[in-house]
PDB file of N, CA and C in Angstrom:
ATOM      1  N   UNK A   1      29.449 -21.652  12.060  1.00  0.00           N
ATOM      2  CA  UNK A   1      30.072 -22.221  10.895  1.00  0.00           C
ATOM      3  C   UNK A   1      31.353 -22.961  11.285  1.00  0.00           C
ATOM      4  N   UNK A   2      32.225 -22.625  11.870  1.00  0.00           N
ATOM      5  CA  UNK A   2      33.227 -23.059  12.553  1.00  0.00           C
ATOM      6  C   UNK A   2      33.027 -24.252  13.420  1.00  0.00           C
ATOM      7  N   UNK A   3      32.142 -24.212  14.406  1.00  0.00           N
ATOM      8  CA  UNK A   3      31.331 -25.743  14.916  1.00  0.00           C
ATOM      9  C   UNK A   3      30.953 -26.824  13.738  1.00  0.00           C
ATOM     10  N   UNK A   4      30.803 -26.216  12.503  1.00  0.00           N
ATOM     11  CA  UNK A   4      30.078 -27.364  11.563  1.00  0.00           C
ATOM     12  C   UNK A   4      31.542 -27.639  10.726  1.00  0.00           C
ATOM     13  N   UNK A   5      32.367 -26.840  10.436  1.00  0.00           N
ATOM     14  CA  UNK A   5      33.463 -27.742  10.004  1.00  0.00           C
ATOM     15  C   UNK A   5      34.293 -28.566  11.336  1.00  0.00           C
ATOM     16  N   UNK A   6      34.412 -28.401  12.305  1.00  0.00           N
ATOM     17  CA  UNK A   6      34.615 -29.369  13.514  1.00  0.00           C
ATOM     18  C   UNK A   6      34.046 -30.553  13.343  1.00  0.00           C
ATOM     19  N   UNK A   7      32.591 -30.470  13.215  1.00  0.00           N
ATOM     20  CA  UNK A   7      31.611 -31.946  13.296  1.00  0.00           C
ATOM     21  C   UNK A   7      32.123 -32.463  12.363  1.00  0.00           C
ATOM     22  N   UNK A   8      32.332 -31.691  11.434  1.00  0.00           N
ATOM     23  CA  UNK A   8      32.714 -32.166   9.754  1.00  0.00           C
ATOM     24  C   UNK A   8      33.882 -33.280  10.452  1.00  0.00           C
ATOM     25  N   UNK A   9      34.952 -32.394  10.621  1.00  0.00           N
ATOM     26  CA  UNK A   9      36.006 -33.552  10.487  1.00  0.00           C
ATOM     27  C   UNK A   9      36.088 -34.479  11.792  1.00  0.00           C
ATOM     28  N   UNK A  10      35.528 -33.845  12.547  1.00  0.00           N
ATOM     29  CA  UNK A  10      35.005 -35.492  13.700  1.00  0.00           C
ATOM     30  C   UNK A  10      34.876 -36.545  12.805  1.00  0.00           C
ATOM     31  N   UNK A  11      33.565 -36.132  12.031  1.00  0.00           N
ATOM     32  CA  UNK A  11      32.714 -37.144  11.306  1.00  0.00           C
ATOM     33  C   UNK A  11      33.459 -37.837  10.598  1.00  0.00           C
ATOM     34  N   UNK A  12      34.585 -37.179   9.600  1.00  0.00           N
ATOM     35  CA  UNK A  12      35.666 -37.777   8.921  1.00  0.00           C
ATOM     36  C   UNK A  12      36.346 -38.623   9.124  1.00  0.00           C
ATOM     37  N   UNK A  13      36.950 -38.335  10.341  1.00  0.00           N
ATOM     38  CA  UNK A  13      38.042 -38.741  11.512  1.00  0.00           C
ATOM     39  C   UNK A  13      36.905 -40.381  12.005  1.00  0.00           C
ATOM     40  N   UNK A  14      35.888 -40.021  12.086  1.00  0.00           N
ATOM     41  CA  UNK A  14      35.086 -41.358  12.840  1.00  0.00           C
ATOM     42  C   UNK A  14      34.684 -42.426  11.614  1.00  0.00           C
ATOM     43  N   UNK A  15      34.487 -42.053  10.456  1.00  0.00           N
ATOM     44  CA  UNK A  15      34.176 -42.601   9.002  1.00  0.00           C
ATOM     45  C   UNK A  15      35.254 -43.372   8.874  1.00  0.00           C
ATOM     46  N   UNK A  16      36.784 -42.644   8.423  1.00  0.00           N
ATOM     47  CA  UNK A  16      37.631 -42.798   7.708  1.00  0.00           C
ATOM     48  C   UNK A  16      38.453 -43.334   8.499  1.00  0.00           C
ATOM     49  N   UNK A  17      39.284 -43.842   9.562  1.00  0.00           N
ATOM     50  CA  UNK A  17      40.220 -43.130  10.592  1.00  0.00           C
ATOM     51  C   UNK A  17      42.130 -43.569  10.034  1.00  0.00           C
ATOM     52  N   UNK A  18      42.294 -43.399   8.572  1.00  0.00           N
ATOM     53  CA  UNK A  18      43.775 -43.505   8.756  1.00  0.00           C
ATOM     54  C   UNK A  18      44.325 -42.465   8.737  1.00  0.00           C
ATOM     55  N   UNK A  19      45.472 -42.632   9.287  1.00  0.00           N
ATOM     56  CA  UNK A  19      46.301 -41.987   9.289  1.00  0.00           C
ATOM     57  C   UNK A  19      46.253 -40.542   8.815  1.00  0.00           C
ATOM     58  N   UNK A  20      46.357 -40.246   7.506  1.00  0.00           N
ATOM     59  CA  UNK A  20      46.473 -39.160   6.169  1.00  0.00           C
ATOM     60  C   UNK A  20      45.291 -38.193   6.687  1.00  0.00           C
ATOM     61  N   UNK A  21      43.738 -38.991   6.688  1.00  0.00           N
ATOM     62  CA  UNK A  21      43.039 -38.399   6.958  1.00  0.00           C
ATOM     63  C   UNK A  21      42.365 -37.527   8.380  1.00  0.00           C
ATOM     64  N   UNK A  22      42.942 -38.543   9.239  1.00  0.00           N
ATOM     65  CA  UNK A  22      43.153 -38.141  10.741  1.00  0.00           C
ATOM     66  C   UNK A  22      43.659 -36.837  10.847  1.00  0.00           C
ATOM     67  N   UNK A  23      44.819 -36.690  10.315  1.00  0.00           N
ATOM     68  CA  UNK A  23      45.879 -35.507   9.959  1.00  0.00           C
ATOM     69  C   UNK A  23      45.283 -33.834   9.739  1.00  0.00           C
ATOM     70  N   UNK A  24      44.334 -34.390   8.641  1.00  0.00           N
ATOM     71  CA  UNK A  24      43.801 -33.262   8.049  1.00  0.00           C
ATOM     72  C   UNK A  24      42.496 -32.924   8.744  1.00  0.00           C
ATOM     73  N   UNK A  25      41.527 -34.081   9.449  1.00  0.00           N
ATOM     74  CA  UNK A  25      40.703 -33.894  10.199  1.00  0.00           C
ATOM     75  C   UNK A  25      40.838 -33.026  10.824  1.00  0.00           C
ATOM     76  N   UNK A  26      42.077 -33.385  12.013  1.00  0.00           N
ATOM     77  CA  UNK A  26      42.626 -32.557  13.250  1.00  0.00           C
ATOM     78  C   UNK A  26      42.770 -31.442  12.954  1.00  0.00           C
ATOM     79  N   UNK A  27      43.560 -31.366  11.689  1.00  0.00           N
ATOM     80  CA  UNK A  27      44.110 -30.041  11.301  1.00  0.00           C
ATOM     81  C   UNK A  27      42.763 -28.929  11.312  1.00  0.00           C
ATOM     82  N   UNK A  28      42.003 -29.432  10.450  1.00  0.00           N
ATOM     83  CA  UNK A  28      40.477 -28.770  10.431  1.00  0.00           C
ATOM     84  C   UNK A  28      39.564 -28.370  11.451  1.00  0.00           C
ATOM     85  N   UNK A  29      40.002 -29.142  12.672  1.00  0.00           N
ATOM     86  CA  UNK A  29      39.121 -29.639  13.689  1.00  0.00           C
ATOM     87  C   UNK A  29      39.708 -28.071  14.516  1.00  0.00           C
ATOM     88  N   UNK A  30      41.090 -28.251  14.586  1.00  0.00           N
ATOM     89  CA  UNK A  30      41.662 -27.180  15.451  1.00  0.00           C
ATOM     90  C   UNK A  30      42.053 -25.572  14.864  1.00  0.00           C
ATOM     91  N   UNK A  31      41.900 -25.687  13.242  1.00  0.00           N
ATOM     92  CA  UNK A  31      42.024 -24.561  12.796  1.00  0.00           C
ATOM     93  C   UNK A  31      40.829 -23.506  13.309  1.00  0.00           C
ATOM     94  N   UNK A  32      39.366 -24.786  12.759  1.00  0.00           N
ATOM     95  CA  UNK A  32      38.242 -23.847  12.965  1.00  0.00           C
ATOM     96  C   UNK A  32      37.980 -23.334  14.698  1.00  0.00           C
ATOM     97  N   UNK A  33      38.186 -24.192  15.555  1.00  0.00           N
ATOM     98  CA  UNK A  33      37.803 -23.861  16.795  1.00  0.00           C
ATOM     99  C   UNK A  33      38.932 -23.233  17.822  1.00  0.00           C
ATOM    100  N   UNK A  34      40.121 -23.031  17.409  1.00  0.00           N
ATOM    101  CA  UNK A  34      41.265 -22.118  18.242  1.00  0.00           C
ATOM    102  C   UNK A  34      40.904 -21.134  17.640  1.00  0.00           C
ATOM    103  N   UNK A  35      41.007 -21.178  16.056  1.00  0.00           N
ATOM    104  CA  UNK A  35      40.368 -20.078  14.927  1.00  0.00           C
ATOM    105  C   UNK A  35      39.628 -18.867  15.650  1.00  0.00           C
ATOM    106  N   UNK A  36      38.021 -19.667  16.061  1.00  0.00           N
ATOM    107  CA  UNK A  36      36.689 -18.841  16.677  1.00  0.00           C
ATOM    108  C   UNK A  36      37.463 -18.112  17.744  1.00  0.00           C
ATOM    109  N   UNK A  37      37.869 -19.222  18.848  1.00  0.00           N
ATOM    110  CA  UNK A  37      38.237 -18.238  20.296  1.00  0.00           C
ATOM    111  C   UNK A  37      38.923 -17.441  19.950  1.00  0.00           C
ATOM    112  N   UNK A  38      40.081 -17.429  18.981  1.00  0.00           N
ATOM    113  CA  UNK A  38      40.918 -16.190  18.880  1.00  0.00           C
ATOM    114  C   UNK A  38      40.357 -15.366  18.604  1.00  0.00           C
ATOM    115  N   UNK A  39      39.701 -15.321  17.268  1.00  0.00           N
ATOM    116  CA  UNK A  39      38.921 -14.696  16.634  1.00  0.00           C
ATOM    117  C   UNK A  39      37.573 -13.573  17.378  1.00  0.00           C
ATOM    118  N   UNK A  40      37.174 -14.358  18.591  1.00  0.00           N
ATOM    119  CA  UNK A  40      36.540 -13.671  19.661  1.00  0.00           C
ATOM    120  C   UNK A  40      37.162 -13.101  20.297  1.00  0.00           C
ATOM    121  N   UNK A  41      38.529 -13.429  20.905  1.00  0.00           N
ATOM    122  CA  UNK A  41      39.050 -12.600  21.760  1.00  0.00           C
ATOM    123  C   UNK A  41      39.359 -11.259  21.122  1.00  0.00           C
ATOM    124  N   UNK A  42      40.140 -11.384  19.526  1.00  0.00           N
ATOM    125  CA  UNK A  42      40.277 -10.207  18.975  1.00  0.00           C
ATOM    126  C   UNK A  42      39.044  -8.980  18.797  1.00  0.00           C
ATOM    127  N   UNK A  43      37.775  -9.292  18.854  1.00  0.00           N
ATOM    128  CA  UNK A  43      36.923  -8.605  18.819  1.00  0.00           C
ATOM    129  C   UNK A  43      36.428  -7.908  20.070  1.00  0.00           C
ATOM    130  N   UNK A  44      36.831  -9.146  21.160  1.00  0.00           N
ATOM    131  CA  UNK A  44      36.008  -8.556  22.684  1.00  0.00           C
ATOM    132  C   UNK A  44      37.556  -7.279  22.841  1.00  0.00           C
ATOM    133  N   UNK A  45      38.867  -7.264  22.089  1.00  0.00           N
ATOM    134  CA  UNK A  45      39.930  -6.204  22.872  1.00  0.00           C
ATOM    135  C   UNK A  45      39.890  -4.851  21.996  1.00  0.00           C
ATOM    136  N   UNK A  46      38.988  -5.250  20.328  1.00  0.00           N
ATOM    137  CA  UNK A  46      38.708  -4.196  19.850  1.00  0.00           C
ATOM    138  C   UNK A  46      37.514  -3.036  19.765  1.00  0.00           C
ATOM    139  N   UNK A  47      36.803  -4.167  20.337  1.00  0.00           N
ATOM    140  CA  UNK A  47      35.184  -3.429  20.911  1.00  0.00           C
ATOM    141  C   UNK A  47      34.603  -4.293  22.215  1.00  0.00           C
ATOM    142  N   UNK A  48      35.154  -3.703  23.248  1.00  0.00           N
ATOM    143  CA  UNK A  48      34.489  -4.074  24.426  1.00  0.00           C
ATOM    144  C   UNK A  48      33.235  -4.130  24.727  1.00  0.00           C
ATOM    145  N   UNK A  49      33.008  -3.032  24.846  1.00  0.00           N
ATOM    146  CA  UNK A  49      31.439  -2.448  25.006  1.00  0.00           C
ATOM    147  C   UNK A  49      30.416  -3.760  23.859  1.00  0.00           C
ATOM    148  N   UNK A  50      30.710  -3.329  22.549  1.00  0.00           N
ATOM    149  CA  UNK A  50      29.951  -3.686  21.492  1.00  0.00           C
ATOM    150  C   UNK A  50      30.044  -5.595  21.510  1.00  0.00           C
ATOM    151  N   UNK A  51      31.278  -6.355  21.937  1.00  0.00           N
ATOM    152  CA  UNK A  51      31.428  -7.415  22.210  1.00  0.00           C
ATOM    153  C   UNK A  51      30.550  -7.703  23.292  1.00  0.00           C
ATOM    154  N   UNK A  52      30.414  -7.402  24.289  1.00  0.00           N
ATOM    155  CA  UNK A  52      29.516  -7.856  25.596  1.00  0.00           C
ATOM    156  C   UNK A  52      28.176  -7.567  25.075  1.00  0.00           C
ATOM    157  N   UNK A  53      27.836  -6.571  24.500  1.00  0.00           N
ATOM    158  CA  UNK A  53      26.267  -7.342  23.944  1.00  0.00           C
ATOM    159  C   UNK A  53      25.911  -8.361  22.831  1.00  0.00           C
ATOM    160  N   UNK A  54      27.095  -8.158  22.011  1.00  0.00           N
ATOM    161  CA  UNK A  54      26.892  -9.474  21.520  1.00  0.00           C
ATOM    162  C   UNK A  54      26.688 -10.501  21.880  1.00  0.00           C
ATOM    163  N   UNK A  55      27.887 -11.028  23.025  1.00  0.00           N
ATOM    164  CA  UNK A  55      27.742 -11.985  23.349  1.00  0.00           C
ATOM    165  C   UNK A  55      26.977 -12.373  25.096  1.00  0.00           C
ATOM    166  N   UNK A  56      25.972 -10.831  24.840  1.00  0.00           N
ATOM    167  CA  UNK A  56      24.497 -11.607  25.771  1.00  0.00           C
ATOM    168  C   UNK A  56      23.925 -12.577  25.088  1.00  0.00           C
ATOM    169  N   UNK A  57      24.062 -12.237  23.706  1.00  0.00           N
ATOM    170  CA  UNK A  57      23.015 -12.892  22.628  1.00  0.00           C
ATOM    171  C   UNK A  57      23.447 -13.806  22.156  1.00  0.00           C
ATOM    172  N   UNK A  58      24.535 -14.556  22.506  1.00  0.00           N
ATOM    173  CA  UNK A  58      24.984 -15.558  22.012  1.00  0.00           C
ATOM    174  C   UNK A  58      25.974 -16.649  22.392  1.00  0.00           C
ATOM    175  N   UNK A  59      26.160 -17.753  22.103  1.00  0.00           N
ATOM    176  CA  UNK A  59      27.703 -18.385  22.627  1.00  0.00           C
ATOM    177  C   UNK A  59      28.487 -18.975  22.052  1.00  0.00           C
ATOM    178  N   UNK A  60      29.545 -19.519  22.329  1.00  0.00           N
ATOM    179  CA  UNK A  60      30.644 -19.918  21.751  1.00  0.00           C
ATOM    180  C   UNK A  60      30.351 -21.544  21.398  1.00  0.00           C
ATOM    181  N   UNK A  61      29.749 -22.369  22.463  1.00  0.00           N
ATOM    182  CA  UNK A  61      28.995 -23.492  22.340  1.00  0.00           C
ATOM    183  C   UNK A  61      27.711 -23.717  21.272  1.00  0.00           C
ATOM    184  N   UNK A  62      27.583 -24.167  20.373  1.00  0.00           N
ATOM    185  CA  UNK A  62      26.459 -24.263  19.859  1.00  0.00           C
ATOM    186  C   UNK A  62      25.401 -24.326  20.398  1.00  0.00           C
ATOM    187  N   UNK A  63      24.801 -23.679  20.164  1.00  0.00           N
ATOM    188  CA  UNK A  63      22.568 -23.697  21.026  1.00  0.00           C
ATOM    189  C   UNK A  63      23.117 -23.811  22.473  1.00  0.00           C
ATOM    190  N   UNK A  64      23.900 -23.014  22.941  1.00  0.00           N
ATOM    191  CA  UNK A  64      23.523 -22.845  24.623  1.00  0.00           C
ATOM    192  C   UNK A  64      23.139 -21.492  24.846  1.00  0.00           C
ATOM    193  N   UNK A  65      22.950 -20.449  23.626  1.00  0.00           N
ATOM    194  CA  UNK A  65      22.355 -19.355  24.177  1.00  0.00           C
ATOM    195  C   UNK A  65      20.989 -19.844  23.876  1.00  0.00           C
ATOM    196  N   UNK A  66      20.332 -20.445  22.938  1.00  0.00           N
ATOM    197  CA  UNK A  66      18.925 -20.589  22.880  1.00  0.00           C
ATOM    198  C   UNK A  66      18.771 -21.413  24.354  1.00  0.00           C
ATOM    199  N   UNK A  67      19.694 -22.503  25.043  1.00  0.00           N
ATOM    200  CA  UNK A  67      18.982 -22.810  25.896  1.00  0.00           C
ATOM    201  C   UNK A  67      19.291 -22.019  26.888  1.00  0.00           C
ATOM    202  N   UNK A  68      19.697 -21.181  27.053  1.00  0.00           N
ATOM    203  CA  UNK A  68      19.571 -20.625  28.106  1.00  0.00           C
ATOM    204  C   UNK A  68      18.635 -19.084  28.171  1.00  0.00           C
ATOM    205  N   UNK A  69      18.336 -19.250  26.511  1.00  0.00           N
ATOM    206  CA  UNK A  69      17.032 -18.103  26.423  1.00  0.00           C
ATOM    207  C   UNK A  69      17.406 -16.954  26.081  1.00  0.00           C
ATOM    208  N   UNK A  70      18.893 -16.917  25.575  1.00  0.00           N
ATOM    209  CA  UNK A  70      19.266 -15.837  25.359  1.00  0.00           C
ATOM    210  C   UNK A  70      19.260 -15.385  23.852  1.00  0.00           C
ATOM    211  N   UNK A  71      18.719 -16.686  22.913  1.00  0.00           N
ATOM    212  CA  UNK A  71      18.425 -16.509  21.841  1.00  0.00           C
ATOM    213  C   UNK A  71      17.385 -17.273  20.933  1.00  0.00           C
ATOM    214  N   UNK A  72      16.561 -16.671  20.248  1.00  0.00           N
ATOM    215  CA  UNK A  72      15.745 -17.977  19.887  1.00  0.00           C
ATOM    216  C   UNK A  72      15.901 -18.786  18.787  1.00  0.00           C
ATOM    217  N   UNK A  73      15.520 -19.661  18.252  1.00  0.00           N
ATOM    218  CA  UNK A  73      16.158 -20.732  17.083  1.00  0.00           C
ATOM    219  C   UNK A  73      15.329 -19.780  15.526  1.00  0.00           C
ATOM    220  N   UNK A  74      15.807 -19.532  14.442  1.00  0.00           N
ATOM    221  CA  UNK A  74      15.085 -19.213  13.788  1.00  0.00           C
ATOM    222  C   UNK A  74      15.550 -17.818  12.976  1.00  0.00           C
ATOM    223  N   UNK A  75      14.352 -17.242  12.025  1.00  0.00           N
ATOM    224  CA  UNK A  75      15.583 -16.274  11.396  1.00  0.00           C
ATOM    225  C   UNK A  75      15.802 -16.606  10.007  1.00  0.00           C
ATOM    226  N   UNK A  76      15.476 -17.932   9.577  1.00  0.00           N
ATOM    227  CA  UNK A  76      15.910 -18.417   8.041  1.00  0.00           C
ATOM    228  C   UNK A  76      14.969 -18.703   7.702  1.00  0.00           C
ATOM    229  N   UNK A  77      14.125 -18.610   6.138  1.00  0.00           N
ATOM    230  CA  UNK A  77      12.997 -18.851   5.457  1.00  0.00           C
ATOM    231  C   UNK A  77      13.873 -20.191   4.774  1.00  0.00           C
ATOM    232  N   UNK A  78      12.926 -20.259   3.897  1.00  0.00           N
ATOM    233  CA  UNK A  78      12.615 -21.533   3.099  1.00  0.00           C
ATOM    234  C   UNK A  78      14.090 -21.664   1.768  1.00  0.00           C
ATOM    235  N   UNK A  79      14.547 -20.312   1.800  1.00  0.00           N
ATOM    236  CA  UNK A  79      15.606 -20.049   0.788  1.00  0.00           C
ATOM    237  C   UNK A  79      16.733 -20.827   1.213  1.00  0.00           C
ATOM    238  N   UNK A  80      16.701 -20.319   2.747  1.00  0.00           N
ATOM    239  CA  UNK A  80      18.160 -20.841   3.308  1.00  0.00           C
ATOM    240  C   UNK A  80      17.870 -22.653   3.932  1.00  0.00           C
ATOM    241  N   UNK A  81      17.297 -22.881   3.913  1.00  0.00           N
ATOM    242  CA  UNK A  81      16.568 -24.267   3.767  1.00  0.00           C
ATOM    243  C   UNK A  81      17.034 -25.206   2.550  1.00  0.00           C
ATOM    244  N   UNK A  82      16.708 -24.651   1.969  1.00  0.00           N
ATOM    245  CA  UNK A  82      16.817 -24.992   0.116  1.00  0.00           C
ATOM    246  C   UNK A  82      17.956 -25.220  -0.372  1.00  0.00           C
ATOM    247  N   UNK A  83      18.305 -23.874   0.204  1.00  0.00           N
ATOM    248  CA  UNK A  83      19.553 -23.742  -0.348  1.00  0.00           C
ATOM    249  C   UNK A  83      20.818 -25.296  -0.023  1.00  0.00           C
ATOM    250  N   UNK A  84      20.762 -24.917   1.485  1.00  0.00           N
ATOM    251  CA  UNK A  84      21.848 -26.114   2.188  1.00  0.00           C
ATOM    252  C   UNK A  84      21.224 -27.175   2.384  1.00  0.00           C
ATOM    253  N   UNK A  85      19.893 -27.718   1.550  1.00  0.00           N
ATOM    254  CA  UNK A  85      19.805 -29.367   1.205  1.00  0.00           C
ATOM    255  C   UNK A  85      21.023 -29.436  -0.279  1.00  0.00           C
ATOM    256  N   UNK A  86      20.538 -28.308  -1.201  1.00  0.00           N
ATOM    257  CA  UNK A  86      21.363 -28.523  -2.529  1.00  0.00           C
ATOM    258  C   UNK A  86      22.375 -28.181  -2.431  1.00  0.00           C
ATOM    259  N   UNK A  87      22.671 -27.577  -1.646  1.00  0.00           N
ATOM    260  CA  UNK A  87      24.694 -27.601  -1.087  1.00  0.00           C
ATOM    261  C   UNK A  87      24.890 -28.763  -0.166  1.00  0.00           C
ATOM    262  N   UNK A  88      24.354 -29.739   0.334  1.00  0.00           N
ATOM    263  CA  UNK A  88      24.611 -30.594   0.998  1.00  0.00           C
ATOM    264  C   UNK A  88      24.635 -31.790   0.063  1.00  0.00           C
ATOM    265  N   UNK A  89      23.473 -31.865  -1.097  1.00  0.00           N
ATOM    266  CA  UNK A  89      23.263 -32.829  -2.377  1.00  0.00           C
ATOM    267  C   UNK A  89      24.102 -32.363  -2.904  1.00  0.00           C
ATOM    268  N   UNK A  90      25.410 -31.607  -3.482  1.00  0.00           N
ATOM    269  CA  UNK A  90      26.077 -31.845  -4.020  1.00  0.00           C
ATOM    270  C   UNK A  90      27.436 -32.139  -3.748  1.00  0.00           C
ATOM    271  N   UNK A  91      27.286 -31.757  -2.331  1.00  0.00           N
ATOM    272  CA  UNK A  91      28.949 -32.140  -1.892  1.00  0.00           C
ATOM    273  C   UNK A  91      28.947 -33.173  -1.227  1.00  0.00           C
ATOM    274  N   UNK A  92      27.542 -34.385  -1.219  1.00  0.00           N
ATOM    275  CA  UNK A  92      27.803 -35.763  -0.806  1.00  0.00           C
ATOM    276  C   UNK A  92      27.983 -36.076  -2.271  1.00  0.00           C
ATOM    277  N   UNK A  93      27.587 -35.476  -3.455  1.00  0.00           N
ATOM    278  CA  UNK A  93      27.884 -36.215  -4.435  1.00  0.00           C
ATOM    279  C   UNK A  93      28.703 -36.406  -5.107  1.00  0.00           C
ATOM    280  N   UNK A  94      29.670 -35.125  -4.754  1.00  0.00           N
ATOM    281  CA  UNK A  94      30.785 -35.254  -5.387  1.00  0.00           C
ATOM    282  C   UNK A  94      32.313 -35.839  -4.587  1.00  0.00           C
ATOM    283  N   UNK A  95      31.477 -36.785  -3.660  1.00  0.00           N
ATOM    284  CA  UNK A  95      32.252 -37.915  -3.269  1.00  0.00           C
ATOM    285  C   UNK A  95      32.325 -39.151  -3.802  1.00  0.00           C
ATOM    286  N   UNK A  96      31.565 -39.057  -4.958  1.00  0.00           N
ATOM    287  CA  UNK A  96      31.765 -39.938  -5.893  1.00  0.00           C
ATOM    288  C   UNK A  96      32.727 -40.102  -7.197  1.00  0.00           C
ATOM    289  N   UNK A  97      32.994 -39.000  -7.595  1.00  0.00           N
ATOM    290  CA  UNK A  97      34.141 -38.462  -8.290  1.00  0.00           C
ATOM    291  C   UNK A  97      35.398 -38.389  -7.837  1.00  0.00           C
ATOM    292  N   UNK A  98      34.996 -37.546  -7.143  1.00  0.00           N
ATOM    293  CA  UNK A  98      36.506 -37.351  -6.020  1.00  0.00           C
ATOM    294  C   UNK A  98      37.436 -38.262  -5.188  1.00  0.00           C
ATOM    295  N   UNK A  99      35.942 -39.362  -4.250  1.00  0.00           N
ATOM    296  CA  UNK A  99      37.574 -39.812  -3.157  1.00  0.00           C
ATOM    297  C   UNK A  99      36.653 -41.819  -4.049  1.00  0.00           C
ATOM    298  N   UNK A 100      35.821 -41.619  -4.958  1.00  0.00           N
ATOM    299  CA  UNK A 100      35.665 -42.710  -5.407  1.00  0.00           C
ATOM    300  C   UNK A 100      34.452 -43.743  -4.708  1.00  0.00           C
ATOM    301  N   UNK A 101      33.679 -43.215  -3.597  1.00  0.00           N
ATOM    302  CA  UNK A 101      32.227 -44.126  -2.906  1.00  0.00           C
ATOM    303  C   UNK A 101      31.591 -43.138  -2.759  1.00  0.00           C
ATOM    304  N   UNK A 102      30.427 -43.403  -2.759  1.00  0.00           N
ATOM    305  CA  UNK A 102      29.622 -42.085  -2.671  1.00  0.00           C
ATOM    306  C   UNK A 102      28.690 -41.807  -0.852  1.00  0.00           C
ATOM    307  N   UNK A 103      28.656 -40.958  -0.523  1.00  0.00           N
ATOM    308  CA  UNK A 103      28.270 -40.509   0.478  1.00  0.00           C
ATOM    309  C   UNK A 103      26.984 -40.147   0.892  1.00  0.00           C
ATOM    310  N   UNK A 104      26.818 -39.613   1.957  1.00  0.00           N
ATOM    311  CA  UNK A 104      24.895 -39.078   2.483  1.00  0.00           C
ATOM    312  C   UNK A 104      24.111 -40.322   1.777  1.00  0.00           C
ATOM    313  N   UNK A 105      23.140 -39.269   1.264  1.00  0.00           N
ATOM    314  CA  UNK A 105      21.623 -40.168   0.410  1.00  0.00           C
ATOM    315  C   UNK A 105      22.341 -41.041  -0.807  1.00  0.00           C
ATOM    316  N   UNK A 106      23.145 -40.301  -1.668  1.00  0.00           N
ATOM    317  CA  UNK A 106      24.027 -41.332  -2.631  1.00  0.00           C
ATOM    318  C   UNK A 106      24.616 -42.577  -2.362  1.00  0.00           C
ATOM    319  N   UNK A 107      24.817 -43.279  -1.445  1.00  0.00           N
ATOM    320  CA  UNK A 107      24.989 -44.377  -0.884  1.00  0.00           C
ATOM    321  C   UNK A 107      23.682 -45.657  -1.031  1.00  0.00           C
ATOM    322  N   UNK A 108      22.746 -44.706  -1.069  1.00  0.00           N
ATOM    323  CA  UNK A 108      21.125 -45.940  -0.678  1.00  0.00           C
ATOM    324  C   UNK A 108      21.396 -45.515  -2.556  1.00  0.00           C
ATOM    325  N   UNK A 109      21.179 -44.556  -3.358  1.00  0.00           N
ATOM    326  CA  UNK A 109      20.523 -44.487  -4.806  1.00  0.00           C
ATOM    327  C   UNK A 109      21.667 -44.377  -5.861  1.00  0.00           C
ATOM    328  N   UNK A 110      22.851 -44.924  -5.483  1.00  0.00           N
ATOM    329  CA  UNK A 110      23.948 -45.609  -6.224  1.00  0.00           C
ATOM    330  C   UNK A 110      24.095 -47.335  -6.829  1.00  0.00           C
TER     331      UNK A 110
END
């Protein structure tokens, strides 16, 4: 989750690039991902043991434990599918309200 608000404000930062928004990009960019590592480190000094198997199963990089086999892709039915097209359809849409052009698929059916 923390990787996807990163991309987020890359994406922002690469869309938009003044100033104001740059700002808040970064801000976003570095909250979420100093955020995680800390956030890991605090866990690997409160559970050692229980941290190292976690993170057989996983990594800090997006999909480098699946490629390296340590995890496989998958795990979500059709709900969680569903779900984050219509959380994704509504928060491109309510870039139309909000910053005033509309975004994602709303761009072609505006």
């Amino acid at each position: 989750m923390m990787w996807a608000f990163a991309i987020w404000g890359l994406a922002h930062i690469l869309i938009y690039p003044i100033a104001k928004n740059i700002v808040l990009s970064s801000a976003i960019i570095v909250l979420a991902l100093v955020g995680a590592a800390l956030q890991d480190r605090k866990k690997a000094a409160l559970d050692p043991q229980g941290w190292t198997a976690w993170e057989s199963r996983t990594s800090y990089l997006p999909f480098v434990a699946i490629a390296q086999d340590r995890a496989a892709f998958g795990g979500f039915g059709a709900h969680a599918l569903g779900g984050g097209v219509v959380v994704w359809l509504l928060a491109t849409w309510a870039h139309i309200p909000l910053a005033g052009w509309p975004a994602g698929i709303w761009r072609w059916l505006a």
